[in-house]
C-alpha atoms as a PDB file:
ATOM      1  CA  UNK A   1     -13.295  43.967   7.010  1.00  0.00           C
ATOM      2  CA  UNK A   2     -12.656  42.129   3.710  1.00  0.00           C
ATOM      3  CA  UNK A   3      -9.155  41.891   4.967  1.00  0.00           C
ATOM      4  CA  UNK A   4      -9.600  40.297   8.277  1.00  0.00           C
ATOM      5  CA  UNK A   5     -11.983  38.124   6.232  1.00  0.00           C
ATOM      6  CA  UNK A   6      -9.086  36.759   4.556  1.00  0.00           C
ATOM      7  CA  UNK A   7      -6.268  36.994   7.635  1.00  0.00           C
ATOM      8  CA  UNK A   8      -8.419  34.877   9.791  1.00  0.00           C
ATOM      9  CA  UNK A   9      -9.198  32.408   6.286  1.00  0.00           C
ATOM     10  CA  UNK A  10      -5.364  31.972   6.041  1.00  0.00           C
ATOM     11  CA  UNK A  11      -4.860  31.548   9.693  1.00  0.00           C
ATOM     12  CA  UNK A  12      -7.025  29.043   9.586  1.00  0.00           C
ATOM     13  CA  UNK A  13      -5.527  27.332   6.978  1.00  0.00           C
ATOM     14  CA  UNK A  14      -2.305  27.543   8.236  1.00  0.00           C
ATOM     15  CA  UNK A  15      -3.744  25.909  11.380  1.00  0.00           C
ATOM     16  CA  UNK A  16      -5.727  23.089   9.577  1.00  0.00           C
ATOM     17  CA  UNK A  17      -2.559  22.570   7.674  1.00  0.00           C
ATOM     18  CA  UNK A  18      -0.252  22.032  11.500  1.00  0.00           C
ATOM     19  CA  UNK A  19      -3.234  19.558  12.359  1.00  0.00           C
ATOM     20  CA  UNK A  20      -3.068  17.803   9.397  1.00  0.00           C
ATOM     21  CA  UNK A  21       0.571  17.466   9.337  1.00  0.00           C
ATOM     22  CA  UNK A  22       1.089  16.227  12.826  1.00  0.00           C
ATOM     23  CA  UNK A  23      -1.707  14.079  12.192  1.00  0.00           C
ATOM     24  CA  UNK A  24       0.094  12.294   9.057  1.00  0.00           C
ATOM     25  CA  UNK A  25       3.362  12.142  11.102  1.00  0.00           C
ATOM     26  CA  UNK A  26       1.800  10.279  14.026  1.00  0.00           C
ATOM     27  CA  UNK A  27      -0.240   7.757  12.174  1.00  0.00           C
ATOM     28  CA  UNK A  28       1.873   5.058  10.063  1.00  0.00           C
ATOM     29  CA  UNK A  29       4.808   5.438  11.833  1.00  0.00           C
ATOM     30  CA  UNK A  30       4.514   1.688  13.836  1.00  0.00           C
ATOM     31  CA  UNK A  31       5.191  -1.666  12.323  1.00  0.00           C
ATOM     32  CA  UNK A  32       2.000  -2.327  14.072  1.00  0.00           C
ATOM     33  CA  UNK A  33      -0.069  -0.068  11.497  1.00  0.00           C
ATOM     34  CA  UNK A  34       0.639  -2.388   8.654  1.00  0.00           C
ATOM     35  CA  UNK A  35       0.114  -5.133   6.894  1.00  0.00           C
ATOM     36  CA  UNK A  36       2.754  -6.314   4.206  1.00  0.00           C
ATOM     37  CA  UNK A  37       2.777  -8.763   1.072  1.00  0.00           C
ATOM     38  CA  UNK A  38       5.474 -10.848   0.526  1.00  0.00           C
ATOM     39  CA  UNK A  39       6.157 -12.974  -2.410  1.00  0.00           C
ATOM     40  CA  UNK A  40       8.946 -15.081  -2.382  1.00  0.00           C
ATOM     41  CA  UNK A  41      10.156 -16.526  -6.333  1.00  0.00           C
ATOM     42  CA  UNK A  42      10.554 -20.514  -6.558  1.00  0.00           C
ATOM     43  CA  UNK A  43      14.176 -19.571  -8.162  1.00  0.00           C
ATOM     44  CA  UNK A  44      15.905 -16.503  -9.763  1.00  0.00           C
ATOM     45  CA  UNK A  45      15.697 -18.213 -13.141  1.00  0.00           C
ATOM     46  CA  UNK A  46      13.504 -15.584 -15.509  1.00  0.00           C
ATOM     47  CA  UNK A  47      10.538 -17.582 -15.808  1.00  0.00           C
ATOM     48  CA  UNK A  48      10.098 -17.911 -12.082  1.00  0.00           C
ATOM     49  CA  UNK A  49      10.538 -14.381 -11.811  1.00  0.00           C
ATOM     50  CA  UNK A  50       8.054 -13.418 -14.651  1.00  0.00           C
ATOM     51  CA  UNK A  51       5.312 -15.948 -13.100  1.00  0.00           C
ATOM     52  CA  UNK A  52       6.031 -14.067  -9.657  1.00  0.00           C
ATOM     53  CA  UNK A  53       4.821 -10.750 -11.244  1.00  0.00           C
ATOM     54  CA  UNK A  54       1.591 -12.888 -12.392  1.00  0.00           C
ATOM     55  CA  UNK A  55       1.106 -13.992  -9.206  1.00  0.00           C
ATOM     56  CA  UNK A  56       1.821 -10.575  -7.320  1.00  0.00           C
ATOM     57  CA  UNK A  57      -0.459  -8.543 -10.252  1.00  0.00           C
ATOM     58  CA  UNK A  58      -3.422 -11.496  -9.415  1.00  0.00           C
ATOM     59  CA  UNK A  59      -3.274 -11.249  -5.699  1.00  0.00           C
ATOM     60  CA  UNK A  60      -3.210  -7.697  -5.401  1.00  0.00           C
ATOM     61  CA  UNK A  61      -6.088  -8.012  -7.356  1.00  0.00           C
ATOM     62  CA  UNK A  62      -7.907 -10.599  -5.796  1.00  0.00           C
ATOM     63  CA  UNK A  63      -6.851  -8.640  -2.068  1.00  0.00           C
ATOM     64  CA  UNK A  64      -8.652  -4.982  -3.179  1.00  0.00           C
ATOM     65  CA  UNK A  65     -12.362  -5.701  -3.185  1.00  0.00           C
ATOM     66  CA  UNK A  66     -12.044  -7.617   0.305  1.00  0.00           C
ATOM     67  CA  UNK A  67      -9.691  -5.180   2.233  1.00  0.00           C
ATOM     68  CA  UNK A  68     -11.769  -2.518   1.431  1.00  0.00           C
ATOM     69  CA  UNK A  69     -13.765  -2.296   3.880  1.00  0.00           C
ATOM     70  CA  UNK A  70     -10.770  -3.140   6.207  1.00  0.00           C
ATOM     71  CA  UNK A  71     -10.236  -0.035   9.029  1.00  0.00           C
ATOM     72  CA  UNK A  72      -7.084  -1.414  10.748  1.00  0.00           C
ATOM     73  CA  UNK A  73      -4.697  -3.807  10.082  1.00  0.00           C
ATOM     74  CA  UNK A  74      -6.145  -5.903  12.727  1.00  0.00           C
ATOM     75  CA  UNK A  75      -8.971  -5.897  10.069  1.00  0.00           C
ATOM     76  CA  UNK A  76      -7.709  -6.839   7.090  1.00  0.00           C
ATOM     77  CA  UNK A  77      -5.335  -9.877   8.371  1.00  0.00           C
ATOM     78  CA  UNK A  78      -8.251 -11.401  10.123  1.00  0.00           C
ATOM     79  CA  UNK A  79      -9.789 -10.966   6.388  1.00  0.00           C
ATOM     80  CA  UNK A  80      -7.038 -12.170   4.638  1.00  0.00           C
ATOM     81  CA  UNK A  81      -6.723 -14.769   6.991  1.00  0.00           C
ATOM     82  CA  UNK A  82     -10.292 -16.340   6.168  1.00  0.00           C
ATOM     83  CA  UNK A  83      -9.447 -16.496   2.964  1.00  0.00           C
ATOM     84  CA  UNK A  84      -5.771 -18.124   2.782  1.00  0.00           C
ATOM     85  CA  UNK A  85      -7.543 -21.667   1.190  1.00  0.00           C
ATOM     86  CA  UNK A  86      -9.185 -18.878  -1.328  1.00  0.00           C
ATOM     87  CA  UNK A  87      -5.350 -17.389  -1.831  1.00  0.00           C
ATOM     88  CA  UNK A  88      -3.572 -20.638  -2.675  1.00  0.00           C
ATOM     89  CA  UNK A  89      -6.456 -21.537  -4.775  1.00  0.00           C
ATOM     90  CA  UNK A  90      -6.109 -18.845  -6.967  1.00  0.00           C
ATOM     91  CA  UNK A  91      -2.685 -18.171  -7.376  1.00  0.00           C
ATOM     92  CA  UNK A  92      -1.959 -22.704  -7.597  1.00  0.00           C
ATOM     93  CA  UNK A  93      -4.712 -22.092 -10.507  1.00  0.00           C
ATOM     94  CA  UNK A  94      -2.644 -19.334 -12.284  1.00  0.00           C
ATOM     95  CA  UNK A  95       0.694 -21.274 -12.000  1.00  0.00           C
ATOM     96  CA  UNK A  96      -0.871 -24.297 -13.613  1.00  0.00           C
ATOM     97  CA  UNK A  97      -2.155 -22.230 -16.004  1.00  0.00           C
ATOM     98  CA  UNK A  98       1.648 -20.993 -16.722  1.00  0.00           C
ATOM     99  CA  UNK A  99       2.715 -24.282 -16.583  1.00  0.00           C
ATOM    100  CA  UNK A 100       4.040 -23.969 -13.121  1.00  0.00           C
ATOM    101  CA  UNK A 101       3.152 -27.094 -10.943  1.00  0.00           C
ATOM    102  CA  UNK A 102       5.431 -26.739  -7.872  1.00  0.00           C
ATOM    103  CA  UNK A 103       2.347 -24.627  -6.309  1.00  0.00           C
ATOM    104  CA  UNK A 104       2.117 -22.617  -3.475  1.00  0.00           C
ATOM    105  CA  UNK A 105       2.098 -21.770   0.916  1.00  0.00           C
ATOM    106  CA  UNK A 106       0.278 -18.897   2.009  1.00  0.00           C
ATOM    107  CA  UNK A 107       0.446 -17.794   5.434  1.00  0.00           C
ATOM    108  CA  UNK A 108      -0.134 -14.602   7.411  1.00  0.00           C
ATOM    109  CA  UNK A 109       3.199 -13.872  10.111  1.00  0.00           C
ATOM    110  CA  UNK A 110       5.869 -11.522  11.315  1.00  0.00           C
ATOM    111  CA  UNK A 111       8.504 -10.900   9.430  1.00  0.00           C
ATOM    112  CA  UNK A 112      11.456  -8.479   8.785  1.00  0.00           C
ATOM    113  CA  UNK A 113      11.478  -6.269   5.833  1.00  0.00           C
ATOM    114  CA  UNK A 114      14.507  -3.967   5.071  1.00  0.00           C
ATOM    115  CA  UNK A 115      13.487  -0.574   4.565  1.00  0.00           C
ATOM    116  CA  UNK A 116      11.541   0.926   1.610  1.00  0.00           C
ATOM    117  CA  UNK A 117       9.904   3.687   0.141  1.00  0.00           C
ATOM    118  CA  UNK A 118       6.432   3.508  -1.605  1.00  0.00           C
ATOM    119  CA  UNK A 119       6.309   6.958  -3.238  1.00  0.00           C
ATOM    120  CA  UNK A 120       6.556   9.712  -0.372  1.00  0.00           C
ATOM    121  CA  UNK A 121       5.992   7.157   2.330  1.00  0.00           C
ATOM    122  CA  UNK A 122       9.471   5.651   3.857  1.00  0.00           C
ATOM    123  CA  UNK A 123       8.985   2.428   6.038  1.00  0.00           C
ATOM    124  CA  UNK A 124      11.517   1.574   7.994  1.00  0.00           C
ATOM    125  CA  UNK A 125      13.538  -1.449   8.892  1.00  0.00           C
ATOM    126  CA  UNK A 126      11.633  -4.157  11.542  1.00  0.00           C
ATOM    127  CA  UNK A 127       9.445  -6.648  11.994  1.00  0.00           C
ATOM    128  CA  UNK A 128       6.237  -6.308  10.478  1.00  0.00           C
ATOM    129  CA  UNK A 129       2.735  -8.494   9.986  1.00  0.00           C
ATOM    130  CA  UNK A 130       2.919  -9.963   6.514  1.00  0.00           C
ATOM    131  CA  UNK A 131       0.890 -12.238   4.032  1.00  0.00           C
ATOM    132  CA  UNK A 132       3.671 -14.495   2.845  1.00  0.00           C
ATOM    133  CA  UNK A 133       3.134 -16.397  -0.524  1.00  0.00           C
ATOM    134  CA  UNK A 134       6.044 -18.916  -1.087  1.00  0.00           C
ATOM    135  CA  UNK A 135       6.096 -20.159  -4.670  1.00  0.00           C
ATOM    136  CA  UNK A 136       8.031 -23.375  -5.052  1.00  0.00           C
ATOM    137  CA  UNK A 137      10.706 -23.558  -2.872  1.00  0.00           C
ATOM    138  CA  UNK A 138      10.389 -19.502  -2.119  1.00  0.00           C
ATOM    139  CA  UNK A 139      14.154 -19.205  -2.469  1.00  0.00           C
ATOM    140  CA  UNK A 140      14.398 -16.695  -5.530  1.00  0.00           C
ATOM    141  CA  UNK A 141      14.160 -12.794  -5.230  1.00  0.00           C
ATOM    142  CA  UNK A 142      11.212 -11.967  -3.644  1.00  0.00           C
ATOM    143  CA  UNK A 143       8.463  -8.995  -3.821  1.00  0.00           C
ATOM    144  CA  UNK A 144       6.995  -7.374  -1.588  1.00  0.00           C
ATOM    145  CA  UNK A 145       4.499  -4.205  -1.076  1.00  0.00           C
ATOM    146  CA  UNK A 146       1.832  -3.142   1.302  1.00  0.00           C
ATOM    147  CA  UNK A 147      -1.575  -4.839   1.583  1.00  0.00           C
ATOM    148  CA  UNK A 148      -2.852  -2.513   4.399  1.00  0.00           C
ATOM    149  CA  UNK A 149      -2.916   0.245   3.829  1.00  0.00           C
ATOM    150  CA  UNK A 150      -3.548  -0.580   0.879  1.00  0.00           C
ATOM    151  CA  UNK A 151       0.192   0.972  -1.022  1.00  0.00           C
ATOM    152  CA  UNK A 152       1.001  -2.060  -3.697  1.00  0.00           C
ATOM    153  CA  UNK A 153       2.048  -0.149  -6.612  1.00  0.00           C
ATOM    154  CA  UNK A 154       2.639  -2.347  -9.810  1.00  0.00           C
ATOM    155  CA  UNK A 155       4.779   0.960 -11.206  1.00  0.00           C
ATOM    156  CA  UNK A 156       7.707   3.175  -9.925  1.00  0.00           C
ATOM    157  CA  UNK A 157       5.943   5.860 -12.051  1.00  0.00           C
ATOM    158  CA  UNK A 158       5.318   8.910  -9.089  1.00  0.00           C
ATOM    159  CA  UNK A 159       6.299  11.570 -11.169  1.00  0.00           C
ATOM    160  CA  UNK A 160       2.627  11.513 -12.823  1.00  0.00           C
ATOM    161  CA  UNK A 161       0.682  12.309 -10.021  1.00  0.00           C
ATOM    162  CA  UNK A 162      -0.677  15.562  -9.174  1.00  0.00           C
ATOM    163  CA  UNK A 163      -2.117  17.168  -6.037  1.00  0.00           C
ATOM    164  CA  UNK A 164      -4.712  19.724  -5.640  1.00  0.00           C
ATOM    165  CA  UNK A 165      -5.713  21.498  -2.610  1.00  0.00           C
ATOM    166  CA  UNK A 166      -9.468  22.536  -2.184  1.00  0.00           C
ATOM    167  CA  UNK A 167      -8.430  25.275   0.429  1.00  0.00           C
ATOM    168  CA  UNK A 168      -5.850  26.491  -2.032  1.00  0.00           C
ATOM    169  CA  UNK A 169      -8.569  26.382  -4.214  1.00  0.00           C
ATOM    170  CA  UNK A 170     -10.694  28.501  -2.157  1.00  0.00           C
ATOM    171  CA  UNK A 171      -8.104  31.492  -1.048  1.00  0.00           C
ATOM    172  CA  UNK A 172      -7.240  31.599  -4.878  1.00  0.00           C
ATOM    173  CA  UNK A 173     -10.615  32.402  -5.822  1.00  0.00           C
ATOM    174  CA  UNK A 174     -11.621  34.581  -2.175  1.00  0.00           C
ATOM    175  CA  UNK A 175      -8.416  36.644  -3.896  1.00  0.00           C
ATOM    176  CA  UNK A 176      -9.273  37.268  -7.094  1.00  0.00           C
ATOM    177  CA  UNK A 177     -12.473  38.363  -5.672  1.00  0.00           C
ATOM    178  CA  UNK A 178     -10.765  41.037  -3.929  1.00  0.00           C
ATOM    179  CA  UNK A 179      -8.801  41.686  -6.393  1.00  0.00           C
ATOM    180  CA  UNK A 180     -11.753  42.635  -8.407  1.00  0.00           C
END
């Protein structure tokens, strides 16, 4: 009995796990399920560069407490767009406060982005829906992450993150039960 207890457990695991995956594979695979950030530099010269990481650490966190509530993508640009007066405000404020008065354009449109990889998740080439924030002139290296779903990592540092499974969890300790 014990052992049919535990077939059926991992069968239904291993089902659970099929859903899951097919699940992950379908959703996030159109342009139309995002929402990028892209920040363009007012030149390549160092300081421009540094003030665009000031700018991109701000916004991201100005962005997280209002997407968060944000479902679809639909969502959050209708959010972000609401609050593009808010989102030159902030990040003119912070360049002044650098020293920077060339200020800055925000606007939400579509926009090609070469492809990229945010930790496991690969986004390909195309057109995508994208807050642009032009500093300047906007015509030194840019930056650019994802604002919805929310994926803007300030760090290439992956390797520290760890994953647990609860079901895992479970058959681990359902075994050494048996075990017993």
């Amino acid at each position: 009995m014990k052992k049919n207890a535990l077939f059926i457990l991992t069968l239904m695991t291993m089902l659970l796990t099929l859903i899951f995956m097919f699940g992950c594979i379908e959703y996030g695979t159109d342009e139309d399920d995002y929402l990028r950030i892209h920040i363009r530099a007012n030149s390549n010269l160092p300081c421009d560069q540094e003030v665009k990481l000031a700018v991109r650490d701000s916004l991201v966190q100005y962005l997280s407490p209002l997407l968060s509530e944000a479902r679809t993508r639909e969502e959050a640009e209708k959010i972000i767009i609401s609050h593009i007066p808010e989102i030159e405000t902030v990040t003119n404020e912070l360049l002044y406060s650098c020293g920077y008065y060339y200020g800055c354009e925000a606007e939400v449109d579509t926009e090609y982005f070469e492809k990229k990889r945010y930790g496991n998740l690969e986004l390909e080439a195309g057109y995508y829906r994208a807050v642009i924030l032009n500093l300047g002139t906007g015509e030194g290296q840019n930056w650019w992450c994802v604002a919805f779903p929310p994926l803007c990592f300030t760090s290439d540092d992956y390797d520290n993150i760890n994953y647990k499974s609860i079901l895992y969890e479970i058959i681990k300790k359902y075994s050494k039960k048996e075990g017993k």
